[in-house]
Structures are given as structure tokens and as C-alpha cells.
Protein backbone atom coordinates (compact mmCIF):
# COMPACT_ATOMS: atom_id res chain seq x y z
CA UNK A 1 0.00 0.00 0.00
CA UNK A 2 1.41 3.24 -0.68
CA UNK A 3 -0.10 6.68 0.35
CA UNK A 4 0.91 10.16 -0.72
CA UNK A 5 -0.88 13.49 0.93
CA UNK A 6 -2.76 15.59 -2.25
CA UNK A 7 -3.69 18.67 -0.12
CA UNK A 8 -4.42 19.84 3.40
CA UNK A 9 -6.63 22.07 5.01
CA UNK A 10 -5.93 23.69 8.27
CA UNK A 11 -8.32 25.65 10.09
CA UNK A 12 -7.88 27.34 13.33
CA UNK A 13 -10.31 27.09 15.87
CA UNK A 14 -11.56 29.04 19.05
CA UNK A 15 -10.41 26.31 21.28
CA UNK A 16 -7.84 24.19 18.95
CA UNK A 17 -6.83 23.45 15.37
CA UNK A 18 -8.28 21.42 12.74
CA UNK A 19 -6.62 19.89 9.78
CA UNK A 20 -8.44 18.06 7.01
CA UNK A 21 -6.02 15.78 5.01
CA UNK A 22 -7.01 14.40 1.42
CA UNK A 23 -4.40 11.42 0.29
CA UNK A 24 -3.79 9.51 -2.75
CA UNK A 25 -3.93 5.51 -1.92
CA UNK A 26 -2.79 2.90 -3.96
CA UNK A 27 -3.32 -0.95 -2.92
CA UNK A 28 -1.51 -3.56 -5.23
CA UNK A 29 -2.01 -7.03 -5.08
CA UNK A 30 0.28 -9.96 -5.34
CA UNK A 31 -2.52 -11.33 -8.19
CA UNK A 32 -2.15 -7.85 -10.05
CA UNK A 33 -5.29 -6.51 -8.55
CA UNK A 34 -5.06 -2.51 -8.38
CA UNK A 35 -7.38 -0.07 -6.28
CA UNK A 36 -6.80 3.27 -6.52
CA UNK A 37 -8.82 5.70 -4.31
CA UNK A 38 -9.18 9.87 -2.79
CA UNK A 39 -9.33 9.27 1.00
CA UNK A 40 -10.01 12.10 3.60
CA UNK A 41 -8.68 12.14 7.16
CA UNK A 42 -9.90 14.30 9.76
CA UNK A 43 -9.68 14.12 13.44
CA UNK A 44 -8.80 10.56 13.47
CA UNK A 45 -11.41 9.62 11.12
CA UNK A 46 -10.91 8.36 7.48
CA UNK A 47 -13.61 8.30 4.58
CA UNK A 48 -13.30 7.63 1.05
CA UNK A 49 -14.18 9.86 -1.62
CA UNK A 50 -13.52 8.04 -4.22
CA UNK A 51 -12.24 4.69 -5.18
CA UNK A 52 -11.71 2.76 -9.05
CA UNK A 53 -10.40 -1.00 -8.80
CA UNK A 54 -9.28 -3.01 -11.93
CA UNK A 55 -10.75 -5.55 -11.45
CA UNK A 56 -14.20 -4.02 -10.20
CA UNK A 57 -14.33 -4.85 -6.34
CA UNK A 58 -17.13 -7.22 -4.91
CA UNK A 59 -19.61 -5.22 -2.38
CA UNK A 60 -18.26 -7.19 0.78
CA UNK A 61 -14.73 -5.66 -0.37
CA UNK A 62 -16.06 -2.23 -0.94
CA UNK A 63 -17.44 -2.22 2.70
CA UNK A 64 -14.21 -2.92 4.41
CA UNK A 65 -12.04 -1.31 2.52
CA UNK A 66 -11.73 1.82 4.59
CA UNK A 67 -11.17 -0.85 7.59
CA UNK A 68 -8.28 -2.17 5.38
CA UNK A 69 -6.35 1.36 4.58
CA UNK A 70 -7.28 2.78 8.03
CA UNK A 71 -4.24 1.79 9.67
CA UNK A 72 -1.62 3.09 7.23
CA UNK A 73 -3.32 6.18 6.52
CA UNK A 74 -3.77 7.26 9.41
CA UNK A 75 -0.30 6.21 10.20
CA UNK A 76 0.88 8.05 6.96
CA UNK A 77 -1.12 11.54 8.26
CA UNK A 78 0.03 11.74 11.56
CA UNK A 79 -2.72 10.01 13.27
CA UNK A 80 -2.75 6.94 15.86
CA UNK A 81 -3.92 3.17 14.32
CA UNK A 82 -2.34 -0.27 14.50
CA UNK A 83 -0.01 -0.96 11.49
CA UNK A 84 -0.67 -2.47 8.62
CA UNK A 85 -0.78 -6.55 8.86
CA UNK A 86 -1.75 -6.57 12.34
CA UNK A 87 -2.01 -9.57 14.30
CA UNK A 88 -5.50 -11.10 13.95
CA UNK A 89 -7.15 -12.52 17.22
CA UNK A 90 -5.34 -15.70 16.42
CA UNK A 91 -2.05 -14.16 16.90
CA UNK A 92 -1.31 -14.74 12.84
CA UNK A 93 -1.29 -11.30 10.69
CA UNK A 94 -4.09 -10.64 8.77
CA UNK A 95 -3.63 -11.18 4.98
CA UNK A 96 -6.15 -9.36 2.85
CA UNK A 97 -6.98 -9.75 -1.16
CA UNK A 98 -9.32 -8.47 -4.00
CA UNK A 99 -10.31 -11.37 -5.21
CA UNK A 100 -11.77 -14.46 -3.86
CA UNK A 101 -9.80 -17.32 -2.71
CA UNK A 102 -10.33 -20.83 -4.81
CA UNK A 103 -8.53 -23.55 -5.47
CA UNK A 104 -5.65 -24.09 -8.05
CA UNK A 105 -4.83 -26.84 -10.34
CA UNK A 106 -7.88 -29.68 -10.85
CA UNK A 107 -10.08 -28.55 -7.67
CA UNK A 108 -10.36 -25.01 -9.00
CA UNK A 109 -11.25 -26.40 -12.39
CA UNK A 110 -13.87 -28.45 -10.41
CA UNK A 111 -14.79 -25.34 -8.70
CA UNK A 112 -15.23 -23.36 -12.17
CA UNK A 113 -17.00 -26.42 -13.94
CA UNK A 114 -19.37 -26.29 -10.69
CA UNK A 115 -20.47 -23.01 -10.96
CA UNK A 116 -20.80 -23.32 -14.54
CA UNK A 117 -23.37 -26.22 -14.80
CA UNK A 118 -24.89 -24.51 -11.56
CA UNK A 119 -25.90 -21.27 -13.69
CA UNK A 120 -26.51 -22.69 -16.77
CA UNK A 121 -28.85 -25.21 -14.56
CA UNK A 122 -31.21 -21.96 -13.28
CA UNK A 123 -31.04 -20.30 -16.38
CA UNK A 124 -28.69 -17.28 -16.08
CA UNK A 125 -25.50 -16.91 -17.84
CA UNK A 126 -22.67 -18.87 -17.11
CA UNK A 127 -20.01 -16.93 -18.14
CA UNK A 128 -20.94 -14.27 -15.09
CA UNK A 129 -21.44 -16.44 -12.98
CA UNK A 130 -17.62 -18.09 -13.18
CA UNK A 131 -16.83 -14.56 -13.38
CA UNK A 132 -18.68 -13.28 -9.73
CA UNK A 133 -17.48 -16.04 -8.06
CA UNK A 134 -13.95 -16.51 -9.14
CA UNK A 135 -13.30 -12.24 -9.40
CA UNK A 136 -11.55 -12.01 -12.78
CA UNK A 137 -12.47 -10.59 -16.21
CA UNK A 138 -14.45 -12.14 -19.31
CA UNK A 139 -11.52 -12.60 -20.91
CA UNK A 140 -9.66 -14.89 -17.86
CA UNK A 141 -13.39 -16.44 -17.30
CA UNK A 142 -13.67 -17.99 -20.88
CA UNK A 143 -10.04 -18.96 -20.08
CA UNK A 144 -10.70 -20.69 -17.00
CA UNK A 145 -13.62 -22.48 -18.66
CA UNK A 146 -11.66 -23.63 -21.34
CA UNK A 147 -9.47 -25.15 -18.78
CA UNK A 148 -12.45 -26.64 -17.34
CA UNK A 149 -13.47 -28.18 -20.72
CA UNK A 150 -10.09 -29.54 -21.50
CA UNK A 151 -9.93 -31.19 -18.14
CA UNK A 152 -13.07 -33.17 -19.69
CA UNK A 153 -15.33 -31.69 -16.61
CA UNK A 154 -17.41 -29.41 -19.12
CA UNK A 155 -19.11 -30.49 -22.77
CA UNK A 156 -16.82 -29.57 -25.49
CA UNK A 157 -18.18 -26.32 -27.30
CA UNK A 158 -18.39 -28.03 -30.83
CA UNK A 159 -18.85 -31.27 -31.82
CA UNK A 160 -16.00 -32.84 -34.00
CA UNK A 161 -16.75 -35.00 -36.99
């Protein structure tokens, strides 16, 4: 995570002073996940302005992201929080990412074939669906799925003659 201050307001008060920090914020994932977002902090508290994520972020992520940049931006401004990677109840750090976890190799081609037959079973399109639950693009979707079809756990596309 990287943060950079954009501007600062500083007002003075009757009884003390206020400043109003906006900062850039940058999150990169080890998958190549980006979010990019405007973040204010004032007395202590941090909101987000605005935030664009390649790819687009699930709603559960959107809600606790300012939970996730908390920490090191307030760090970053001057105020108090608990680093970044603090230790969970458990006593192991917390490890955060955009997308979902699944499994690799032939249990996450299960996992893609699954939710496949599942949607194409009630009717919607399958392609989303592999696509909500697995976080990635059309483009690594259809590749996934073609995975999933050479594995022999999907119907080939066309038959041969």
C-alpha cells in the first residue's frame, strides 16, 4: 500500500486546530489486482471519496475497505492506528486480497466447472457467474472455462466429426 498526501486544510479554531487531510492511496495485489482511491482524514477519522479498482471490487470488499487502509493512513497523516498486517485474534497477521480465494490446479477447475453447470442449470448466464465467483475478467473467465473443458469436466463447445 502506498499513500501520498494531495492537499491539506488547516483551520484554526476558538479552542484548537483542525486539519483536514485528502491522500492519494494505492493498494496492489500480489494477483495484479489494483485499487486506486481519494481518501479524507480528519480528526482521526478516514472516509473515502472516491475509489476505481481493476478488477471491479465485490460489495463485501467495498465495505471494508476503509477498515483495510485505516491503519496506514492514518499512520501516513500523523494520526494513531495499529499498522498495517496486524495480528488477527489468532495471533497470525491478517492477509487481505481483492479477489476471492479458490482452489488451483484440478479442484479449481472443479470449482469453475461447478459453478458453470450450476448457472446454466437456473437459467442465467454462465459466463458471469464463473466470473462473480472466481473475481476475474471475461476474458480470464472464458479462459478458466476452457481449462475446465479440456480437463473433460465441461461439454466440449463443438462437436468434431
Amino acid at each position: 500500500m502506498s499513500v501520498w498526501p494531495a492537499w491539506e486544510v488547516r483551520e484554526r479554531g476558538q479552542e484548537r486546530d483542525t486539519a483536514t487531510t485528502w491522500c492519494n492511496v494505492r493498494l496492489t495485489f500480489d494477483d495484479g489486482a489494483q485499487v486506486d482511491m481519494l481518501a479524507v482524514v480528519c480528526d482521526g477519522s478516514v472516509s473515502v471519496e472516491d475509489v476505481r479498482a481493476r478488477p471491479a471490487l465485490s460489495l463485501d470488499d467495498l465495505a471494508v475497505l476503509p477498515d483495510w487502509i485505516e491503519g496506514p493512513l492514518l499512520e501516513a497523516c500523523g494520526g494513531a492506528a495499529e499498522p498495517a498486517g496486524a495480528p488477527s485474534a489468532d495471533g497470525s497477521p491478517e492477509k487481505r486480497h481483492a479477489r476471492p480465494a479458490r482452489p488451483r490446479g484440478i479442484e479449481g477447475r472443479r470449482f469453475v466447472a461447478g459453478e458453470y453447470l450450476a448457472a446454466q442449470g437456473a437459467g442465467r448466464d454462465p459466463v458471469l457467474a464463473v466470473m462473480s465467483a472466481t473475481g476475474h475478467s471475461r476474458r480470464r473467465a472464458l479462459r478458466l472455462i476452457a481449462g475446465a473443458r479440456d480437463a473433460g469436466l465441461l461439454t466440449p463447445r463443438h462437436v468434431r466429426r
